[in-house]
C-alpha atoms as a PDB file:
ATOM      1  CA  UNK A   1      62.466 -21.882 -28.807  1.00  0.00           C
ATOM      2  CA  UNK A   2      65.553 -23.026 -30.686  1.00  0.00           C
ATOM      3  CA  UNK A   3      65.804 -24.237 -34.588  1.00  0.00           C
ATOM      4  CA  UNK A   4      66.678 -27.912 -34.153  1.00  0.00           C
ATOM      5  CA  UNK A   5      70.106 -28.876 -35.706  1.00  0.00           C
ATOM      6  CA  UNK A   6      71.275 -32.346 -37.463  1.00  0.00           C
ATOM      7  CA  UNK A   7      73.031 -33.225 -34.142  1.00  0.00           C
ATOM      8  CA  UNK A   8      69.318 -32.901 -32.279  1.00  0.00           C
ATOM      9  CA  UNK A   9      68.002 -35.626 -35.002  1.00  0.00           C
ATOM     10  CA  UNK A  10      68.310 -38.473 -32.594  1.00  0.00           C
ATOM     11  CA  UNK A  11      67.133 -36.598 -29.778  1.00  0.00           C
ATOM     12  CA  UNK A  12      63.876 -35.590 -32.072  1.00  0.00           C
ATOM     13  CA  UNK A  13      63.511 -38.958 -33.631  1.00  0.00           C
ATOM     14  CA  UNK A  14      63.285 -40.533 -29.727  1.00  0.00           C
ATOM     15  CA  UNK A  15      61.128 -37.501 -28.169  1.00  0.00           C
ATOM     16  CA  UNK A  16      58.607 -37.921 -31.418  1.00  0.00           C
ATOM     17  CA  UNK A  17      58.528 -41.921 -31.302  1.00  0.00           C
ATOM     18  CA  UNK A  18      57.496 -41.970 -27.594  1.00  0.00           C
ATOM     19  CA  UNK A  19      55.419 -38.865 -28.390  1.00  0.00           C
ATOM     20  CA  UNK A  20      53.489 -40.650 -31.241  1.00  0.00           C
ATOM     21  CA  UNK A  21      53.761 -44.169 -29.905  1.00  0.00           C
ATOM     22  CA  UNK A  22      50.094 -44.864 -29.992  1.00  0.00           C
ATOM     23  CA  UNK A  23      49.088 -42.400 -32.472  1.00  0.00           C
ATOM     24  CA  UNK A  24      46.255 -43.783 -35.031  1.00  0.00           C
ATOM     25  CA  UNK A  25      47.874 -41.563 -38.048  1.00  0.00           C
ATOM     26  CA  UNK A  26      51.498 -42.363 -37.397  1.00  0.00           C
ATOM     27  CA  UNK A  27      50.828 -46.020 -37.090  1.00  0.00           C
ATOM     28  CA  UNK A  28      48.543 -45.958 -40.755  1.00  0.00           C
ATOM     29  CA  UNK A  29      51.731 -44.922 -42.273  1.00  0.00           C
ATOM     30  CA  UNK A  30      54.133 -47.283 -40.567  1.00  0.00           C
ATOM     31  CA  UNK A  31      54.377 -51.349 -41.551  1.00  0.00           C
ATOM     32  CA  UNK A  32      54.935 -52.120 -37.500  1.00  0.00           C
ATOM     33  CA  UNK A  33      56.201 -50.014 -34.282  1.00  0.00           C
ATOM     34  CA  UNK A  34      59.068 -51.142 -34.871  1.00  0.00           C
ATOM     35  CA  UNK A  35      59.221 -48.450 -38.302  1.00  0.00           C
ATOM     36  CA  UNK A  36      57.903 -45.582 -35.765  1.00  0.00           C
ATOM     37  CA  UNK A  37      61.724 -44.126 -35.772  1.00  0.00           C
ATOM     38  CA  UNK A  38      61.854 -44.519 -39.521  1.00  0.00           C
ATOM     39  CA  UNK A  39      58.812 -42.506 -40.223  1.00  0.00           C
ATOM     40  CA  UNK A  40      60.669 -39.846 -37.786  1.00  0.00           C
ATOM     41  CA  UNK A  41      63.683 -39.782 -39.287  1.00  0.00           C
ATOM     42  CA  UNK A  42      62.106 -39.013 -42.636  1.00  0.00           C
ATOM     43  CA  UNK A  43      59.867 -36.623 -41.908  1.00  0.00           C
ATOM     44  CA  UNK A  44      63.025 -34.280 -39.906  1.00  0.00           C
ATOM     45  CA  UNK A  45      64.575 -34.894 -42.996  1.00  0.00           C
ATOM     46  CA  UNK A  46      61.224 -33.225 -45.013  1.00  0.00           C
ATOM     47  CA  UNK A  47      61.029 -30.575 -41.954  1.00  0.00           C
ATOM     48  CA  UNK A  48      64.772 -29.314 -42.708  1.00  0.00           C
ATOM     49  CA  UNK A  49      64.112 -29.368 -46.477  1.00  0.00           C
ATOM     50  CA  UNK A  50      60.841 -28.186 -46.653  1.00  0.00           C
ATOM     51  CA  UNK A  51      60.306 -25.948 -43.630  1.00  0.00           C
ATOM     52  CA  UNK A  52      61.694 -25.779 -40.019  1.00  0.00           C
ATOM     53  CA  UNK A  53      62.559 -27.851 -36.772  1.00  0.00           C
ATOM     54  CA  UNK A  54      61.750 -26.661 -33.767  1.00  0.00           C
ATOM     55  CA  UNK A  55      62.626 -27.467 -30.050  1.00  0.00           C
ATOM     56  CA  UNK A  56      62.038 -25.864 -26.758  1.00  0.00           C
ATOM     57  CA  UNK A  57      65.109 -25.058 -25.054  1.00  0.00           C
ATOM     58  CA  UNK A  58      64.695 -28.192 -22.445  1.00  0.00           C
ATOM     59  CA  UNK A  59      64.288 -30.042 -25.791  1.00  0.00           C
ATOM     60  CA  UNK A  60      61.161 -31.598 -24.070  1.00  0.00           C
ATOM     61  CA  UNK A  61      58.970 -30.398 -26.888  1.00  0.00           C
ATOM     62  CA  UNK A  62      59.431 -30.015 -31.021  1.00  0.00           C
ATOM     63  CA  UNK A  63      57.508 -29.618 -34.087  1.00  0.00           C
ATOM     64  CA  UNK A  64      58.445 -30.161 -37.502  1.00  0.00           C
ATOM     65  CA  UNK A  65      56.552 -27.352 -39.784  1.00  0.00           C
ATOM     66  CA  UNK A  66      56.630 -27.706 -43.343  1.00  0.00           C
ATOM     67  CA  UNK A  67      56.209 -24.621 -45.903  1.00  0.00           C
ATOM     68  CA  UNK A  68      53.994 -25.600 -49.037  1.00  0.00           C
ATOM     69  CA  UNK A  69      55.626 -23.252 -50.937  1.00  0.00           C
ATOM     70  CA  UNK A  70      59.169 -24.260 -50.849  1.00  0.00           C
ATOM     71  CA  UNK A  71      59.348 -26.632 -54.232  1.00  0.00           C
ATOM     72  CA  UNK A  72      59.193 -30.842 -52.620  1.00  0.00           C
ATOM     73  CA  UNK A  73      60.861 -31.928 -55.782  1.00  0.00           C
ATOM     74  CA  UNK A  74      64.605 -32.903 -56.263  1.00  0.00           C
ATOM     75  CA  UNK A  75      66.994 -35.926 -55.749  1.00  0.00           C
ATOM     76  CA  UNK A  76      67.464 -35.367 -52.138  1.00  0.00           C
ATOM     77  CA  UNK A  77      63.406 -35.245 -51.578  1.00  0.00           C
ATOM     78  CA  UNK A  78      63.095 -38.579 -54.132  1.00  0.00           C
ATOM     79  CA  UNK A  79      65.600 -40.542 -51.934  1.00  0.00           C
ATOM     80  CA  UNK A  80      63.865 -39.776 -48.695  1.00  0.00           C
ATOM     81  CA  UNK A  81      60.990 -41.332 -50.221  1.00  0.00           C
ATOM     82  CA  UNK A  82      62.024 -44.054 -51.884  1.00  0.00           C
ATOM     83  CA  UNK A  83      63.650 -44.931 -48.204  1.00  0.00           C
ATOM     84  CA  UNK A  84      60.501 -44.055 -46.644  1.00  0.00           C
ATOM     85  CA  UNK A  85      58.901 -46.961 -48.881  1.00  0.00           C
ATOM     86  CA  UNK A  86      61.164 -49.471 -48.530  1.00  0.00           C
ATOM     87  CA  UNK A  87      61.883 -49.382 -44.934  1.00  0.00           C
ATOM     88  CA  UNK A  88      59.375 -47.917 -42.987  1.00  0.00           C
ATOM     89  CA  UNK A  89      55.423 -48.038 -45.318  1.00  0.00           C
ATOM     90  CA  UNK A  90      56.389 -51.350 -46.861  1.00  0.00           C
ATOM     91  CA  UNK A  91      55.689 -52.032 -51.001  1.00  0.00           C
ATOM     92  CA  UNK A  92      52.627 -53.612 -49.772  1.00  0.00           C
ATOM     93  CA  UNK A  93      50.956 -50.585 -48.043  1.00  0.00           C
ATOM     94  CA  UNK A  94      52.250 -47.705 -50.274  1.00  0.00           C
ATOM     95  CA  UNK A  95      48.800 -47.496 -52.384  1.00  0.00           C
ATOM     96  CA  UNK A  96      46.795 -47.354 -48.940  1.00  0.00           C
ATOM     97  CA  UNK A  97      49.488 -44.408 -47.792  1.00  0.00           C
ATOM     98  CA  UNK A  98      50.233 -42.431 -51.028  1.00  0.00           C
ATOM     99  CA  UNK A  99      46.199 -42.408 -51.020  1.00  0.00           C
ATOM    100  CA  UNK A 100      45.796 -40.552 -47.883  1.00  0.00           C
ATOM    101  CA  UNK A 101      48.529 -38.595 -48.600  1.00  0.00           C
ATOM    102  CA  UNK A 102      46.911 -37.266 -52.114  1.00  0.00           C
ATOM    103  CA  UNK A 103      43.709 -36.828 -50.122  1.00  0.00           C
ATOM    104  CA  UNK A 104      45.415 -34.626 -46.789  1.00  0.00           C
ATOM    105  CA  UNK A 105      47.156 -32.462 -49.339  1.00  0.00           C
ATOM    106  CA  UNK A 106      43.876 -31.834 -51.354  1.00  0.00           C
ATOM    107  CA  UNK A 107      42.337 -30.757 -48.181  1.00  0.00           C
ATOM    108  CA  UNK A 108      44.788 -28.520 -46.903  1.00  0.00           C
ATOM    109  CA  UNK A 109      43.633 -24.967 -47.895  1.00  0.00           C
ATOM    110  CA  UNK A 110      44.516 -23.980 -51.478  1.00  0.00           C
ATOM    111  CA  UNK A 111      44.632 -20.055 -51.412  1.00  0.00           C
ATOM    112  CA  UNK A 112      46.116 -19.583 -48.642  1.00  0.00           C
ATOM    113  CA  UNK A 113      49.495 -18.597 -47.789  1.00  0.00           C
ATOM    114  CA  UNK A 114      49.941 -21.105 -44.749  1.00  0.00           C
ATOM    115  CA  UNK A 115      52.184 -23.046 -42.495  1.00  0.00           C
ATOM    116  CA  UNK A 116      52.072 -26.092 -42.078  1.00  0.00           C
ATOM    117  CA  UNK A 117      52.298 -27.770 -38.432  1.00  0.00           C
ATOM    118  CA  UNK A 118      52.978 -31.631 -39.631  1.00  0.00           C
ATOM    119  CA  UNK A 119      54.035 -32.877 -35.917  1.00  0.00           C
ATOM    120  CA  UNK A 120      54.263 -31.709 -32.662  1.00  0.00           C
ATOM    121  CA  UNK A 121      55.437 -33.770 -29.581  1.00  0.00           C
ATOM    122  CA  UNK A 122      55.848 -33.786 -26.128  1.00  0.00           C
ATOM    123  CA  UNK A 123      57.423 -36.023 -23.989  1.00  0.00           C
ATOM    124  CA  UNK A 124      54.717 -38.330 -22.514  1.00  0.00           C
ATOM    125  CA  UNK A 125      55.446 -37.723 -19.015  1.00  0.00           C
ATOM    126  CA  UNK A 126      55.560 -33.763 -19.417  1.00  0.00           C
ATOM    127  CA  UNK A 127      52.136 -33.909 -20.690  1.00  0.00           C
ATOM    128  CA  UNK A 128      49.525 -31.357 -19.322  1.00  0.00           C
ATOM    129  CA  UNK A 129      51.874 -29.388 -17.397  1.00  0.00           C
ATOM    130  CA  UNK A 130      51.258 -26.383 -20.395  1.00  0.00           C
ATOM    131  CA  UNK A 131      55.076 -26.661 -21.992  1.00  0.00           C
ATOM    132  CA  UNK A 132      52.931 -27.805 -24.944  1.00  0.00           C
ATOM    133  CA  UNK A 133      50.485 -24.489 -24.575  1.00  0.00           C
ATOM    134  CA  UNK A 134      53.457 -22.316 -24.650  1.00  0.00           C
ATOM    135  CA  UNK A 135      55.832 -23.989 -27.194  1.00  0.00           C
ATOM    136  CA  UNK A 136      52.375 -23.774 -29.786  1.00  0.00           C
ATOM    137  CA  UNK A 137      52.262 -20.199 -28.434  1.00  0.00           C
ATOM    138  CA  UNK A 138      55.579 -19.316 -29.536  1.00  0.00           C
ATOM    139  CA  UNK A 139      55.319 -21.053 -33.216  1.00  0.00           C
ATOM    140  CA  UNK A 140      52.060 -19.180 -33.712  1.00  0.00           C
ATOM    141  CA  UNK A 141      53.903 -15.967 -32.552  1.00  0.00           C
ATOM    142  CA  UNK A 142      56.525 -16.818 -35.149  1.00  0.00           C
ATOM    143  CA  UNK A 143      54.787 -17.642 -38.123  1.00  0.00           C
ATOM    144  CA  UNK A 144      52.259 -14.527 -37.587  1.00  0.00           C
ATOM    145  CA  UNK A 145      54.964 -12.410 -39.300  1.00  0.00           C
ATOM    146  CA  UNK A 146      55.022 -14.294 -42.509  1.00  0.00           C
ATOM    147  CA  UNK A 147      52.105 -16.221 -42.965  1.00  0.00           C
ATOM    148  CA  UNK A 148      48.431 -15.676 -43.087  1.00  0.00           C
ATOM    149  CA  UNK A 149      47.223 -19.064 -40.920  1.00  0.00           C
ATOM    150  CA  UNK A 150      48.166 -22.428 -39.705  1.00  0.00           C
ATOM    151  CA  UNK A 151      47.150 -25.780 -40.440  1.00  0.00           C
ATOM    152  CA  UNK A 152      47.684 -28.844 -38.522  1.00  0.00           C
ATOM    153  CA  UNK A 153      45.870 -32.421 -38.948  1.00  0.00           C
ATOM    154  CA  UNK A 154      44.886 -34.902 -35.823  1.00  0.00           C
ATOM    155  CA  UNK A 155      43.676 -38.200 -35.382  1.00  0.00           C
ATOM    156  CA  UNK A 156      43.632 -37.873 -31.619  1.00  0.00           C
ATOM    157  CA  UNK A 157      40.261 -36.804 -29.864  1.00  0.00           C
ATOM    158  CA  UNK A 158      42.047 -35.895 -26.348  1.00  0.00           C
ATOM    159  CA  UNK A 159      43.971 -33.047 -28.309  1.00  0.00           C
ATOM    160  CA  UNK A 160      41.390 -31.679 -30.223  1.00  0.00           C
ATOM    161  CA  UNK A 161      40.113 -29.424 -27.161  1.00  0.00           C
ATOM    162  CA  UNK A 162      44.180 -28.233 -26.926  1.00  0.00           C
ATOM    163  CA  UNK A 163      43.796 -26.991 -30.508  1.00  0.00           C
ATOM    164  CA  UNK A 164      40.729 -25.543 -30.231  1.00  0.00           C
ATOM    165  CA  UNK A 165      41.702 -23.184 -26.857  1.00  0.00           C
ATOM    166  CA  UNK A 166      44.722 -22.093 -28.896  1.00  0.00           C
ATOM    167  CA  UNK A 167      42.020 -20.515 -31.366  1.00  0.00           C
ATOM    168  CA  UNK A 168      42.102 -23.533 -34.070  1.00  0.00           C
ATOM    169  CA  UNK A 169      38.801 -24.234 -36.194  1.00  0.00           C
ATOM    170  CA  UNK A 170      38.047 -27.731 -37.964  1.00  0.00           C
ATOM    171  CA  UNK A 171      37.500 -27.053 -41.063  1.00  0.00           C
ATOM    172  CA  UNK A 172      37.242 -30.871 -42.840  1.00  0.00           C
ATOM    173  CA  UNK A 173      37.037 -34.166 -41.494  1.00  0.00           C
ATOM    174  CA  UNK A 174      38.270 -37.572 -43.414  1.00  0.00           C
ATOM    175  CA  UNK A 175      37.837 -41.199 -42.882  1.00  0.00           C
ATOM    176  CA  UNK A 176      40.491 -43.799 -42.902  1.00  0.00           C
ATOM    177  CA  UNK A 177      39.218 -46.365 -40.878  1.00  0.00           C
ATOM    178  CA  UNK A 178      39.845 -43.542 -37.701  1.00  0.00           C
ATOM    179  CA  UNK A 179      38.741 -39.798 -37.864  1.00  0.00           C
ATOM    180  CA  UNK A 180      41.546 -37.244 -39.344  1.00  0.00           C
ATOM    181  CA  UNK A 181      40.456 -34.037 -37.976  1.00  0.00           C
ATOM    182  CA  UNK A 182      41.949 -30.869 -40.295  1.00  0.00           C
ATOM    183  CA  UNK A 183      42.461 -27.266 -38.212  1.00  0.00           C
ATOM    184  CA  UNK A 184      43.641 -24.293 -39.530  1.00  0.00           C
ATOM    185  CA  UNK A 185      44.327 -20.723 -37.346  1.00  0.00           C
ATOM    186  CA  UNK A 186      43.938 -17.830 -39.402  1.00  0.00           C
ATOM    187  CA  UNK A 187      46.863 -15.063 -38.155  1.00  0.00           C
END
């Protein structure tokens, strides 16, 4: 597992957009496919700010993790936004999106000290061969020196049995015209 530098961005922004292609959550936040890399770009922006970027050492497999206690405030955070609105959500769906945005991060646990596993991708093809099993593995190992659990959030059913062999427990389930399944692994 290596930290993911700004020279892997375009690298992370493909291996997420084919990752995430058909993803019910991704596309909510998105105006058309054609955004995908947008929302991508933004949120390895957030994941360098905010937390860490990850990548297996084929750089077949990443994750963007985001700490809730490093401060999300500032002029670099507002920007990434503010681009985030205008090129990728659209002015027209930002009410639908800041609205399940508000309601994920009142979900997400509130006393505990947590990580916070916003994406994780594979390469389509590489799917089910268990490089996905053993890059989780790793984070989990990683984080279990610092932090008391991990939290992830997925709209798609086929990985919820992936989560749940790696010891995850739903915890809270919201609707947003799909299922958005919330997990958290206590360390």
């Amino acid at each position: 597992m290596i930290r993911a530098k700004k020279e892997d961005i375009p690298k992370l922004v493909a291996l997420l957009t084919e990752s995430f292609e058909d993803n019910k959550s991704a596309s909510f936040a998105v105006k058309n496919k054609k955004s995908l890399p947008g929302l991508f770009e933004y949120s390895i922006a957030k994941g360098f700010l905010f937390g860490d970027v990850w990548m297996n050492d084929d750089r077949t497999v990443c994750a963007i993790l985001l700490d809730p206690k490093k401060k999300k405030s500032g002029i670099q955070s507002v920007l990434l936004d503010l681009q985030l609105i205008f090129k990728v959500v659209g002015l027209s769906r930002i009410k639908k999106v800041l609205k399940k945005e508000d309601i994920t991060e009142q979900t997400l646990p509130q006393n505990v000290d947590y990580i916070h596993l916003w994406f994780l991708g594979v390469i389509p093809k590489l799917q089910g061969n268990g490089i996905g099993t053993s890059f989780l593995q790793e984070l989990i190992e990683y984080y279990k020196a610092s932090k008391e659990a991990m939290c992830l959030e997925t709209s798609t059913l086929v990985n919820i049995p992936f989560y749940e062999k790696q010891g995850f427990s739903r915890y809270a389930t919201k609707y947003f015209g799909f299922e958005f399944f919330f997990y958290i692994k206590q360390f």
